[in-house]
Protein backbone atom coordinates (compact mmCIF):
# COMPACT_ATOMS: atom_id res chain seq x y z
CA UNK A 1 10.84 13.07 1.73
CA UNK A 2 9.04 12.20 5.39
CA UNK A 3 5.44 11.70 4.96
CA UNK A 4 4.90 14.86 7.13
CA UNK A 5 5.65 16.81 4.39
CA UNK A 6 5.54 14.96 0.87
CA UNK A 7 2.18 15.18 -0.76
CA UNK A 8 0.81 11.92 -2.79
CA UNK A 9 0.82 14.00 -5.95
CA UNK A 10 4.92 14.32 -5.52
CA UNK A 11 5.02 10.69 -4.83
CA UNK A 12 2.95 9.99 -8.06
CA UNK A 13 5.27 11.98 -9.97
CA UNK A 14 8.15 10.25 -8.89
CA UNK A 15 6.81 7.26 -9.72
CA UNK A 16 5.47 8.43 -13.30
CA UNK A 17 8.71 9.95 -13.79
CA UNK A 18 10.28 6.38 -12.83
CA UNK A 19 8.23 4.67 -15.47
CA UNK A 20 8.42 7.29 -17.88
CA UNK A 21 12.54 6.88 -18.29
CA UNK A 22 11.98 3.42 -18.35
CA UNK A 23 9.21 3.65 -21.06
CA UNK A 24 7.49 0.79 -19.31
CA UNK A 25 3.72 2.04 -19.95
CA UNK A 26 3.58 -0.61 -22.56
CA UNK A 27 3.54 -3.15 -19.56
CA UNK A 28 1.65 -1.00 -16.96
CA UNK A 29 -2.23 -2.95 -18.53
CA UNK A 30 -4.30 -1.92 -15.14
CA UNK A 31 -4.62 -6.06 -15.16
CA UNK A 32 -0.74 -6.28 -14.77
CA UNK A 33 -0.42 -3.29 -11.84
CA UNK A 34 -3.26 -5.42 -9.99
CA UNK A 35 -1.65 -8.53 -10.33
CA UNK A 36 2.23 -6.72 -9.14
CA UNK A 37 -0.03 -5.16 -6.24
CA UNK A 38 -1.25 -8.70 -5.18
CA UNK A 39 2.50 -10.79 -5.75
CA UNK A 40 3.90 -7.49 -3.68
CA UNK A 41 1.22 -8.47 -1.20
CA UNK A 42 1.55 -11.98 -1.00
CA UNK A 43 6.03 -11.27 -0.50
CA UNK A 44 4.69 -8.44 2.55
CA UNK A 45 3.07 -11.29 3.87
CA UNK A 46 6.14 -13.77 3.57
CA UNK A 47 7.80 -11.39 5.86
CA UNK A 48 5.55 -12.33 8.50
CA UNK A 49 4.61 -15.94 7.44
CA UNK A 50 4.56 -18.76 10.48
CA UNK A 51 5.31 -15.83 13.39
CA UNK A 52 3.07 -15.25 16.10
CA UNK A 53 1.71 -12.07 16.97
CA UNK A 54 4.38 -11.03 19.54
CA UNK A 55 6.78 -12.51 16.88
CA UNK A 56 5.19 -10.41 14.33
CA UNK A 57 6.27 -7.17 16.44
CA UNK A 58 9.51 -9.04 16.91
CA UNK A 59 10.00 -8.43 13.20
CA UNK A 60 9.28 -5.33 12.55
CA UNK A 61 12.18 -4.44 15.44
CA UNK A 62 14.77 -6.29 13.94
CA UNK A 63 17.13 -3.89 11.49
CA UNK A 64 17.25 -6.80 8.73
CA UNK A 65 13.86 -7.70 8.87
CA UNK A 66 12.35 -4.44 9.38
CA UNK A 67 14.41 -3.55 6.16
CA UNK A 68 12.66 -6.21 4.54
CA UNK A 69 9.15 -5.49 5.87
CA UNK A 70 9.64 -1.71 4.43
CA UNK A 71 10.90 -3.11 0.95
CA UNK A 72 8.17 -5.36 0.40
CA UNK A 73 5.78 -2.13 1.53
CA UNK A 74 7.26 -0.19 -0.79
CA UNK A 75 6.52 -1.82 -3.96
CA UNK A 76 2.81 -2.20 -3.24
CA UNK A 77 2.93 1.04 -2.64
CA UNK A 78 4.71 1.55 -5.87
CA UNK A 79 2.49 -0.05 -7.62
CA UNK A 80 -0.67 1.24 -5.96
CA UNK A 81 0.32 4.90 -6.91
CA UNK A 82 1.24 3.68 -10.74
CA UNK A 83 -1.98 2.06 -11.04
CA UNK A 84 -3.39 5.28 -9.77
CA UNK A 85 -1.88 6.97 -12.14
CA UNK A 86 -2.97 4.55 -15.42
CA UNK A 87 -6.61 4.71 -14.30
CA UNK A 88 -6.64 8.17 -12.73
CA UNK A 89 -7.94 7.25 -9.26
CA UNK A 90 -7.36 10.38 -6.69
CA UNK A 91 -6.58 8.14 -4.22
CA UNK A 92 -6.94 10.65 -1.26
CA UNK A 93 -10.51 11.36 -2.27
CA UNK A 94 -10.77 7.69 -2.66
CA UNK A 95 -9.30 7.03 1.02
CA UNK A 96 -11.89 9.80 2.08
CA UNK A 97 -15.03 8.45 0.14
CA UNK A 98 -14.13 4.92 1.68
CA UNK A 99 -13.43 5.97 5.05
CA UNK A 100 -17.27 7.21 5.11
CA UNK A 101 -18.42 4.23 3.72
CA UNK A 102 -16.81 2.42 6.74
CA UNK A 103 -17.40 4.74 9.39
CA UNK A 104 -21.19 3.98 8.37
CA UNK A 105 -20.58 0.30 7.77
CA UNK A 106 -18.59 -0.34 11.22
CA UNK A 107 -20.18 2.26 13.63
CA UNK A 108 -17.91 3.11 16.65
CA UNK A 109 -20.19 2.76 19.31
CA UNK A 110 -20.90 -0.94 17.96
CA UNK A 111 -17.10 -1.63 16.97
CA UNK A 112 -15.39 0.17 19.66
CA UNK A 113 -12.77 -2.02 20.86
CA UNK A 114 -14.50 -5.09 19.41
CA UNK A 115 -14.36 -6.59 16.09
CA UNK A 116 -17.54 -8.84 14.72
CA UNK A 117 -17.44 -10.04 11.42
């Protein structure tokens, strides 16, 4: 299923289904999904932990770590799409909506090449 061609409804399915054999709803509190989302976070970010940034790339080259890297992606991921599906978020019209908010919030002309916090 390459991301060229698998639609974030099929990928929300999958993951319902996942849950669903597992009958694991009774866990799946939005609270709890946020929480998994952050700890998933916070073990992406192990993966890069004390490495500068041409180490960083380093990583992410690396078959073992890169392996790593894409496990620790896929859980928040995971857990991004289940929460989407306990709270019903459309997360591509959310990606959309937010992606005008920012293109008004962080201009190009003024952020071009430039970041300014």
């Amino acid at each position: 299923m390459p991301d060229s061609v698998t639609t974030l409804g099929e990928l929300k399915d999958v993951v319902r289904a996942f849950v669903d054999e597992r009958a694991w709803q009774q866990f799946h509190s939005p609270k709890n999904l946020a929480m998994g989302i952050a700890v998933e976070a916070a073990e992406l970010m192990e993966c890069f932990l004390w490495l500068d940034l041409p180490a960083s790339y380093d990583a992410a080259s690396d078959p073992a770590r890169r392996q790593a890297i894409t496990d620790e992606m896929a859980d928040v991921f995971c857990y991004l799409l289940n929460l989407s599906n306990v709270i019903g978020v459309d997360l591509s019209e959310a990606l959309r909506t937010k992606m005008v908010k920012n293109a008004v919030k962080y201009p190009a002309e003024k952020y071009k090449g430039k970041f300014e916090a």
